[in-house]
N, C-alpha and C. Protein backbone atom coordinates (compact mmCIF):
# COMPACT_ATOMS: atom_id res chain seq x y z
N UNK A 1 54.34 -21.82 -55.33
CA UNK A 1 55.76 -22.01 -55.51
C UNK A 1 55.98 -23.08 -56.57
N UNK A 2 56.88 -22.92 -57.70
CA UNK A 2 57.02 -23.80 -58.32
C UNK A 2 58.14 -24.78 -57.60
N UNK A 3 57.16 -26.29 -58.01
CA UNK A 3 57.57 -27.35 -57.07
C UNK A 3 59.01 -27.91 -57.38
N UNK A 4 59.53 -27.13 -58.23
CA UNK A 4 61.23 -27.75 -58.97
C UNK A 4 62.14 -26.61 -58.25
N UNK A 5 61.80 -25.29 -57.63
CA UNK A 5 62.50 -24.53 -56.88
C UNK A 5 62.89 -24.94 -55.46
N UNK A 6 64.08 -24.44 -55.51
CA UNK A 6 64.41 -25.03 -54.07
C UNK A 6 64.32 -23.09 -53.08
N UNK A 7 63.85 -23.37 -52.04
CA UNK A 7 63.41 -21.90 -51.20
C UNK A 7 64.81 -21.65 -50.80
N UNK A 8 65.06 -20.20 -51.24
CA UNK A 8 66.35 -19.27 -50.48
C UNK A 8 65.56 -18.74 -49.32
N UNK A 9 66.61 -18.09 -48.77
CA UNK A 9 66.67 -17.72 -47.46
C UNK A 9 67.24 -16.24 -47.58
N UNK A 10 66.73 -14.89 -47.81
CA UNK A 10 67.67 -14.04 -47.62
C UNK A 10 67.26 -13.14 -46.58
N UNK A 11 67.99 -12.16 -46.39
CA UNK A 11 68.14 -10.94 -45.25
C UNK A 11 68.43 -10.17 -45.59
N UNK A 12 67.00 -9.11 -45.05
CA UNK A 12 66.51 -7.97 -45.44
C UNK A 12 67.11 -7.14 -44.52
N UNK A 13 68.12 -6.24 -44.53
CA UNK A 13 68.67 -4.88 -43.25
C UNK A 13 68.07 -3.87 -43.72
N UNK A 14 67.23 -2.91 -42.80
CA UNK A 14 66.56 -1.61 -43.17
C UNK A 14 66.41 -1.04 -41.82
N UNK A 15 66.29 0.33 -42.73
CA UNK A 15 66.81 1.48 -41.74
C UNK A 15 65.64 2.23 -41.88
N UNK A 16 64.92 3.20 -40.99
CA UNK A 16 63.73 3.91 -41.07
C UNK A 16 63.88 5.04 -40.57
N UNK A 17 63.59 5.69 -41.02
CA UNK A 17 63.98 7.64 -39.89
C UNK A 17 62.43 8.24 -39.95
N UNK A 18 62.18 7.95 -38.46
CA UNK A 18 60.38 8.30 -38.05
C UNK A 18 60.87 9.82 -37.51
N UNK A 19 59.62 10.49 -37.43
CA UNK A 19 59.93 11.79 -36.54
C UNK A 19 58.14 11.77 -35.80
N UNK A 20 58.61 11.21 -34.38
CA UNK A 20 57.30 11.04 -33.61
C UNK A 20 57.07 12.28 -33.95
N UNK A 21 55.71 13.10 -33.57
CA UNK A 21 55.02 14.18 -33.84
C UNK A 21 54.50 14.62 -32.34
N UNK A 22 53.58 13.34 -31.99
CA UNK A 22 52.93 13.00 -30.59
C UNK A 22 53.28 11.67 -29.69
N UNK A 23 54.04 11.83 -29.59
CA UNK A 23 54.74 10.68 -28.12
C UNK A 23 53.71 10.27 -27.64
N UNK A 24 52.56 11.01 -26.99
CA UNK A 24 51.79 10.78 -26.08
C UNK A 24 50.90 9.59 -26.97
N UNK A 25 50.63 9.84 -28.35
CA UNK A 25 49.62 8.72 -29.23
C UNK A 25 50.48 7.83 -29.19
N UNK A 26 51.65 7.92 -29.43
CA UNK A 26 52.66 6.94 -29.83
C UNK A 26 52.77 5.46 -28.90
N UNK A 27 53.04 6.17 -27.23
CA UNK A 27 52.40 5.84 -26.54
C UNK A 27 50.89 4.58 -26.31
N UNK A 28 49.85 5.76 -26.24
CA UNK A 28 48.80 5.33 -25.83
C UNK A 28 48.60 3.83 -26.73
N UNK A 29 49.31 4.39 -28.00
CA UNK A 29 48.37 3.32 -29.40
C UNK A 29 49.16 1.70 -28.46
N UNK A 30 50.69 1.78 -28.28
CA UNK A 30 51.40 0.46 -27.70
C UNK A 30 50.88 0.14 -26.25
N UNK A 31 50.22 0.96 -25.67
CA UNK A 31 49.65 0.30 -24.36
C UNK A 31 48.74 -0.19 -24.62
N UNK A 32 47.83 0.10 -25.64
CA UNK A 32 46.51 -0.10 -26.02
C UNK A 32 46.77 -1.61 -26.73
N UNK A 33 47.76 -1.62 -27.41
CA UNK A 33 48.20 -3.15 -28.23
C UNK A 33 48.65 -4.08 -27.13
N UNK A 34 49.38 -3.30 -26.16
CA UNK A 34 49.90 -4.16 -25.41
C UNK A 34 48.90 -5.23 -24.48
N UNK A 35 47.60 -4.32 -24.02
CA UNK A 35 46.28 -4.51 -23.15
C UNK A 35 45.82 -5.63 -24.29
N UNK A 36 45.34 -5.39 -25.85
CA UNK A 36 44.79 -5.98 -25.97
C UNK A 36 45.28 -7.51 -26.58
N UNK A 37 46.58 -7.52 -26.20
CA UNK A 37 47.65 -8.83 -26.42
C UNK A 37 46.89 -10.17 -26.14
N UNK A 38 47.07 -11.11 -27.03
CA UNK A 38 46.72 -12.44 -25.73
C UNK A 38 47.77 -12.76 -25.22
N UNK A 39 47.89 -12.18 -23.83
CA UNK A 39 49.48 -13.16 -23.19
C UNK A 39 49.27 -13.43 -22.23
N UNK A 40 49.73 -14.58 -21.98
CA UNK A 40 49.66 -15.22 -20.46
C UNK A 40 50.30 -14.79 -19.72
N UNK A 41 50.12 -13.96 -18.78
CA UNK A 41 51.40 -13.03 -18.15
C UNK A 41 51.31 -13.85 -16.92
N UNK A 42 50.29 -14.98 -16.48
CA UNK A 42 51.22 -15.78 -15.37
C UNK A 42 52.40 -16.59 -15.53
N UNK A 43 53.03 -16.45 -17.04
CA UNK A 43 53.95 -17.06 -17.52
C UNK A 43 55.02 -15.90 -17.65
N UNK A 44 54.94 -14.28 -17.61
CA UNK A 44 55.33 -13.80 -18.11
C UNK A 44 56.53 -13.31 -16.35
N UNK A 45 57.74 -12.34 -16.36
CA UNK A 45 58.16 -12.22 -15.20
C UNK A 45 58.03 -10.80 -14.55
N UNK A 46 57.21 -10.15 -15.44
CA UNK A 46 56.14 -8.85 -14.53
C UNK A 46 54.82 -9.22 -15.24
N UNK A 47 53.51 -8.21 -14.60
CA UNK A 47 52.55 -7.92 -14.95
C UNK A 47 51.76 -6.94 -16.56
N UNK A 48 51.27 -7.08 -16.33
CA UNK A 48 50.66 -6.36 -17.59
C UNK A 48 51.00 -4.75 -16.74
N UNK A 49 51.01 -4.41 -15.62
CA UNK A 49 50.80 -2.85 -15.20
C UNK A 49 52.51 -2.41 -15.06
N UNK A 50 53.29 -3.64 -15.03
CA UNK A 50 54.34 -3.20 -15.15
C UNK A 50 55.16 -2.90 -16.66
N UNK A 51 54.67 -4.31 -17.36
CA UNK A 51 55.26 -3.65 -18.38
C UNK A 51 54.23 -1.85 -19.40
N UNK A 52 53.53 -2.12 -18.61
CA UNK A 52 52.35 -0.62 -19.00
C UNK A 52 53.52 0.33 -18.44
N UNK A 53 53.94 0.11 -17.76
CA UNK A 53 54.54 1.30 -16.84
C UNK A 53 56.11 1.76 -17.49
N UNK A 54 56.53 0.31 -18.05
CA UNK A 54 58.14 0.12 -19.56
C UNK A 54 57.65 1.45 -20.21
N UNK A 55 56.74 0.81 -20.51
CA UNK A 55 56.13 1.70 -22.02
C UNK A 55 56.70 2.75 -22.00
N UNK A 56 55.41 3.33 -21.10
CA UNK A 56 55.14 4.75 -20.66
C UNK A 56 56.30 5.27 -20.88
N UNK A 57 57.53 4.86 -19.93
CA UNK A 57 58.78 5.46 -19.67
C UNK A 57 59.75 5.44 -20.83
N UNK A 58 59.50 4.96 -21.57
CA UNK A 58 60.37 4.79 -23.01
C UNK A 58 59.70 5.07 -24.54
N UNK A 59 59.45 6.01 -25.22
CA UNK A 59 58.97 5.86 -26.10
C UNK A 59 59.33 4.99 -27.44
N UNK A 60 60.93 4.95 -27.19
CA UNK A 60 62.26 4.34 -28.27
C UNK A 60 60.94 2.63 -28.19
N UNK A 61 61.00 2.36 -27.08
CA UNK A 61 60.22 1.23 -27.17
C UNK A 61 59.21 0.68 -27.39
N UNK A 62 58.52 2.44 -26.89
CA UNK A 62 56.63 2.17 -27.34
C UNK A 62 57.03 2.00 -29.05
N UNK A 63 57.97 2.93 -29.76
CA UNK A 63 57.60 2.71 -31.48
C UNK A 63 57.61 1.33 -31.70
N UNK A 64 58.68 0.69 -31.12
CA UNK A 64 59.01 -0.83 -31.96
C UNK A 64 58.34 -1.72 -31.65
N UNK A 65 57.75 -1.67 -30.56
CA UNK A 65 56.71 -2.22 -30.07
C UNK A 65 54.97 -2.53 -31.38
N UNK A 66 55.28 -1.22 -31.85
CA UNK A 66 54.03 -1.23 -32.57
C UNK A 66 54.51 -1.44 -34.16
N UNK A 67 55.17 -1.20 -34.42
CA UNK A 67 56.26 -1.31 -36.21
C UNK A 67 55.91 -2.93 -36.36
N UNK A 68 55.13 -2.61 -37.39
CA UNK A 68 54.90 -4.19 -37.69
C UNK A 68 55.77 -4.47 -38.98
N UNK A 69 56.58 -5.23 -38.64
CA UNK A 69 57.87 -5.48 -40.38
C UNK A 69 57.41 -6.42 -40.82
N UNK A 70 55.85 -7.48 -39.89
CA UNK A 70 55.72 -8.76 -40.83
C UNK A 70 55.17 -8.49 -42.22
N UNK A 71 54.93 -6.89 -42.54
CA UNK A 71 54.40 -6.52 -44.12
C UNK A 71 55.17 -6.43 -44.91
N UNK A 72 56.72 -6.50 -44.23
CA UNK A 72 57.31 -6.25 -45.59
C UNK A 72 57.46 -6.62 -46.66
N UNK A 73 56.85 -7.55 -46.68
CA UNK A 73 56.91 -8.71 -48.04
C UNK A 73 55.67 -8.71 -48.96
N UNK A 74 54.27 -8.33 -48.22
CA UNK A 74 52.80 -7.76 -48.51
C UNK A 74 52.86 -7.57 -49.66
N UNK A 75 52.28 -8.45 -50.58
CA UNK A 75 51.94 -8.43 -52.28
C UNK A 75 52.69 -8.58 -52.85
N UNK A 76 54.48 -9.39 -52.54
CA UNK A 76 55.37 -10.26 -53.55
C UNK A 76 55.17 -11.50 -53.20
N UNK A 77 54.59 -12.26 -54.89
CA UNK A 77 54.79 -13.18 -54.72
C UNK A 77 55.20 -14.19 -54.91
N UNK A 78 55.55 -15.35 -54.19
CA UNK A 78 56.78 -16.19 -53.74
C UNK A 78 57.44 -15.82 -52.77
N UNK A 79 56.98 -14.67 -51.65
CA UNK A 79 57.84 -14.06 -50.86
C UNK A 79 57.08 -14.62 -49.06
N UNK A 80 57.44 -15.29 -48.18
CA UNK A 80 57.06 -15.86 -47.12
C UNK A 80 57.87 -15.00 -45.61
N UNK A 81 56.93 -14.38 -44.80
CA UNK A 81 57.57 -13.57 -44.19
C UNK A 81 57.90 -14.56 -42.62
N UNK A 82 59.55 -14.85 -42.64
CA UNK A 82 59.97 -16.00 -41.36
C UNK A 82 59.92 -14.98 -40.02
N UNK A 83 60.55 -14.10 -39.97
CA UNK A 83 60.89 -13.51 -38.91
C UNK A 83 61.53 -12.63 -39.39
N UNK A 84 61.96 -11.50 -38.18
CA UNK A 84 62.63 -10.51 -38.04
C UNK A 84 62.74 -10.03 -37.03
N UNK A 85 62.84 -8.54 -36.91
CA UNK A 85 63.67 -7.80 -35.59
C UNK A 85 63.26 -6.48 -35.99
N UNK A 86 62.83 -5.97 -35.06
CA UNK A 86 62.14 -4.08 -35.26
C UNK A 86 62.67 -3.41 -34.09
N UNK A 87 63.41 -2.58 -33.86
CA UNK A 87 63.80 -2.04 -33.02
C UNK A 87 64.17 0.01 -33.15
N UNK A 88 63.63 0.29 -32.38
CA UNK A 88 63.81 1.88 -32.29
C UNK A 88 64.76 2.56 -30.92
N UNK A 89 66.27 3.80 -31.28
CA UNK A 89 67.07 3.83 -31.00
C UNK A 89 66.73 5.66 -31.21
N UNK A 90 66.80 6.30 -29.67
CA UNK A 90 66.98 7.90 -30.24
C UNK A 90 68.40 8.07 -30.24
N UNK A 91 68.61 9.02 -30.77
CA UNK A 91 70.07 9.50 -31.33
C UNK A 91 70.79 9.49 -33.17
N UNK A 92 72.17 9.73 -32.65
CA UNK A 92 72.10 9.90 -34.76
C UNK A 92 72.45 7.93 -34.48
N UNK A 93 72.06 7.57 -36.15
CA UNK A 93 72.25 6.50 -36.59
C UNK A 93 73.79 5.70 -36.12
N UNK A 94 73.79 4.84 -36.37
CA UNK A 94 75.07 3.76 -35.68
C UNK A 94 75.70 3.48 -37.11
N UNK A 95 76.74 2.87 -37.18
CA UNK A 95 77.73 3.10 -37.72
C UNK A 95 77.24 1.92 -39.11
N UNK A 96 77.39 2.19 -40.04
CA UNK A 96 76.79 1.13 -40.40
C UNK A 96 75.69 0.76 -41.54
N UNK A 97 74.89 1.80 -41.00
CA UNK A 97 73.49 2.39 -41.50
C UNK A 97 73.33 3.53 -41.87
């Protein structure tokens, strides 16, 4: 970073249109991430078999679960990835987007 720049802050809104193929991988791949998590789930307010069991029952959740957006920035540089928000919604798009 040149040391005379002062760092902006901006916000990135994006929209993605997936078409699962196989639910069931879709699935398996976020339980499989989820298992191999480090989390302290005696800190957490269910178990690892319960939230296994979220999953299962939601796929909207298994995707976002696994959508990694910390790449979006991957090979610009000057570009520092703070945070964000990934979330998956079936139905048509919201108003907006």
């Amino acid at each position: 970073m040149d040391e005379n720049a002062t760092p902006v802050t901006l916000h990135v809104y994006c929209r993605v249109d997936l078409v699962v193929t196989d639910p069931a991988a879709v699935t398996a791949h976020a339980l499989a991430e989820l298992r191999s998590a480090n989390i302290d789930w005696s800190t957490e307010e269910d178990d690892v078999d319960t939230a296994a069991a979220e999953l299962r029952g939601d796929l909207a959740r298994s995707l976002a679960s696994v959508v990694d957006i910390r790449r979006v920035g991957d090979g610009v540089p000057g570009v520092e990835f703070r945070g964000g928000l990934c979330w998956a919604e079936p139905g048509p798009p919201r108003d907006g987007f």
